[in-house]
C-alpha atoms as a PDB file:
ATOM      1  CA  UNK A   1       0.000   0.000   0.000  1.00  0.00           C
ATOM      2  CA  UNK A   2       2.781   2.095   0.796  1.00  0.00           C
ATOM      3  CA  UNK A   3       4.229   1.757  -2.731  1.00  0.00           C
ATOM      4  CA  UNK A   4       0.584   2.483  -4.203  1.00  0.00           C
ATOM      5  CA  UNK A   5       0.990   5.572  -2.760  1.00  0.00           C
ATOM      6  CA  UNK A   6       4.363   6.942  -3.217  1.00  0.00           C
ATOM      7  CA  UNK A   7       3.790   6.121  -6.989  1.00  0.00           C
ATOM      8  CA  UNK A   8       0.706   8.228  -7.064  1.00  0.00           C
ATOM      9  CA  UNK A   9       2.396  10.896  -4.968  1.00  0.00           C
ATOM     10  CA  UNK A  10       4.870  10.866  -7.630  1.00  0.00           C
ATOM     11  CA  UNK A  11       2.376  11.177 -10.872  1.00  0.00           C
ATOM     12  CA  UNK A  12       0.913  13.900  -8.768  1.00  0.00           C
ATOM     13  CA  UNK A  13       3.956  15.876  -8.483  1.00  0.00           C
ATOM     14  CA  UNK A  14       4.458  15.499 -12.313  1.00  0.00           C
ATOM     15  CA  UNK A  15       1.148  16.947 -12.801  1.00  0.00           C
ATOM     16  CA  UNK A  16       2.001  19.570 -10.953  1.00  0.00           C
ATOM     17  CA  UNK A  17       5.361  20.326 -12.700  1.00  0.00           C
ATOM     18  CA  UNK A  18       3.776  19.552 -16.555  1.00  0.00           C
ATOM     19  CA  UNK A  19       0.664  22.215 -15.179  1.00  0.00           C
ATOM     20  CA  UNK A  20       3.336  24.545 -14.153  1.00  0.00           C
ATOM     21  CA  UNK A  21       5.197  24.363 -17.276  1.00  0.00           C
ATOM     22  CA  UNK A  22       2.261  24.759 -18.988  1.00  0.00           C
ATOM     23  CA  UNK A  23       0.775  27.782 -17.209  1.00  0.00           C
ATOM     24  CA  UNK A  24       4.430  29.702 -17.923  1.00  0.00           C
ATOM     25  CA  UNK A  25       4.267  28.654 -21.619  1.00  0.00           C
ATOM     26  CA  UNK A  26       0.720  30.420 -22.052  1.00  0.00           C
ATOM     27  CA  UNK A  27       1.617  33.280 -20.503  1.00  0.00           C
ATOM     28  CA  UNK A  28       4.707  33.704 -22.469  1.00  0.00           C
ATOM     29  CA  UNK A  29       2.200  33.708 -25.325  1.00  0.00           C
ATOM     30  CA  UNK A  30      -0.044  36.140 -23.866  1.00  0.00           C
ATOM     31  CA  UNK A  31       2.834  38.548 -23.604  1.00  0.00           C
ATOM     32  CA  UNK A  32       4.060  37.391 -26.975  1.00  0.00           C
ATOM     33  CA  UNK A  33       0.894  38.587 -28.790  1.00  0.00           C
ATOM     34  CA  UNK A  34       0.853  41.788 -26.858  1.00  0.00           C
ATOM     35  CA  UNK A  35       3.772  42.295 -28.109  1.00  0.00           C
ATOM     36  CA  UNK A  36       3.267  41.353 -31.416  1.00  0.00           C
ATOM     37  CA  UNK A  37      -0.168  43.720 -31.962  1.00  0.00           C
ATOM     38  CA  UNK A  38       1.976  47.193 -30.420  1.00  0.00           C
ATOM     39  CA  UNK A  39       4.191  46.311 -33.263  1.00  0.00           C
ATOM     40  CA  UNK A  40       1.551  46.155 -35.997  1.00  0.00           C
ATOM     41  CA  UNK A  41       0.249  49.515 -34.306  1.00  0.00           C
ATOM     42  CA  UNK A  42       3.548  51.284 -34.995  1.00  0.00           C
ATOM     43  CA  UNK A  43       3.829  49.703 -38.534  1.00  0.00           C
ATOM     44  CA  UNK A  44       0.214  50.655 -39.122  1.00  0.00           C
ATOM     45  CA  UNK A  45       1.457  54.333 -37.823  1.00  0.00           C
ATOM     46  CA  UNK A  46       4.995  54.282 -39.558  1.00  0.00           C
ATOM     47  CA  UNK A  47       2.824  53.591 -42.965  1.00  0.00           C
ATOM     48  CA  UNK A  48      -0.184  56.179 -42.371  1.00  0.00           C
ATOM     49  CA  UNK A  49       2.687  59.027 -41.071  1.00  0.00           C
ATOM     50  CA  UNK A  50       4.824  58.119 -44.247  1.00  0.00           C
ATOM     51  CA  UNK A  51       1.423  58.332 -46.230  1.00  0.00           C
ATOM     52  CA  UNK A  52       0.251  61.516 -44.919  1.00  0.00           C
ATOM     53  CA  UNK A  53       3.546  63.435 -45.234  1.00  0.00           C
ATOM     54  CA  UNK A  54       3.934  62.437 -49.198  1.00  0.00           C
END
């Protein structure tokens, strides 16, 4: 019983480490579309400056 129970212990904690993992991963994504829409905004305002001043 004692080995039942270290060996669920032990898929627990690897649940716990793969959720982690997971949870850092999405919001490394979160912050990499952030990031990726303010750089369309300054393209968008590089192109309608450059249009407006021609």
């Amino acid at each position: 019983m004692n080995e039942l129970q270290e060996t669920i212990k032990s898929i627990c904690d690897e649940f716990a480490d793969i959720s982690a993992i997971l949870a850092a991963r999405s919001r490394e994504l979160d912050r990499r579309e952030l990031f990726d829409k303010e750089i369309e905004t300054e393209i968008n305002n590089i192109k309608k400056n450059r249009h407006e001043n021609k």
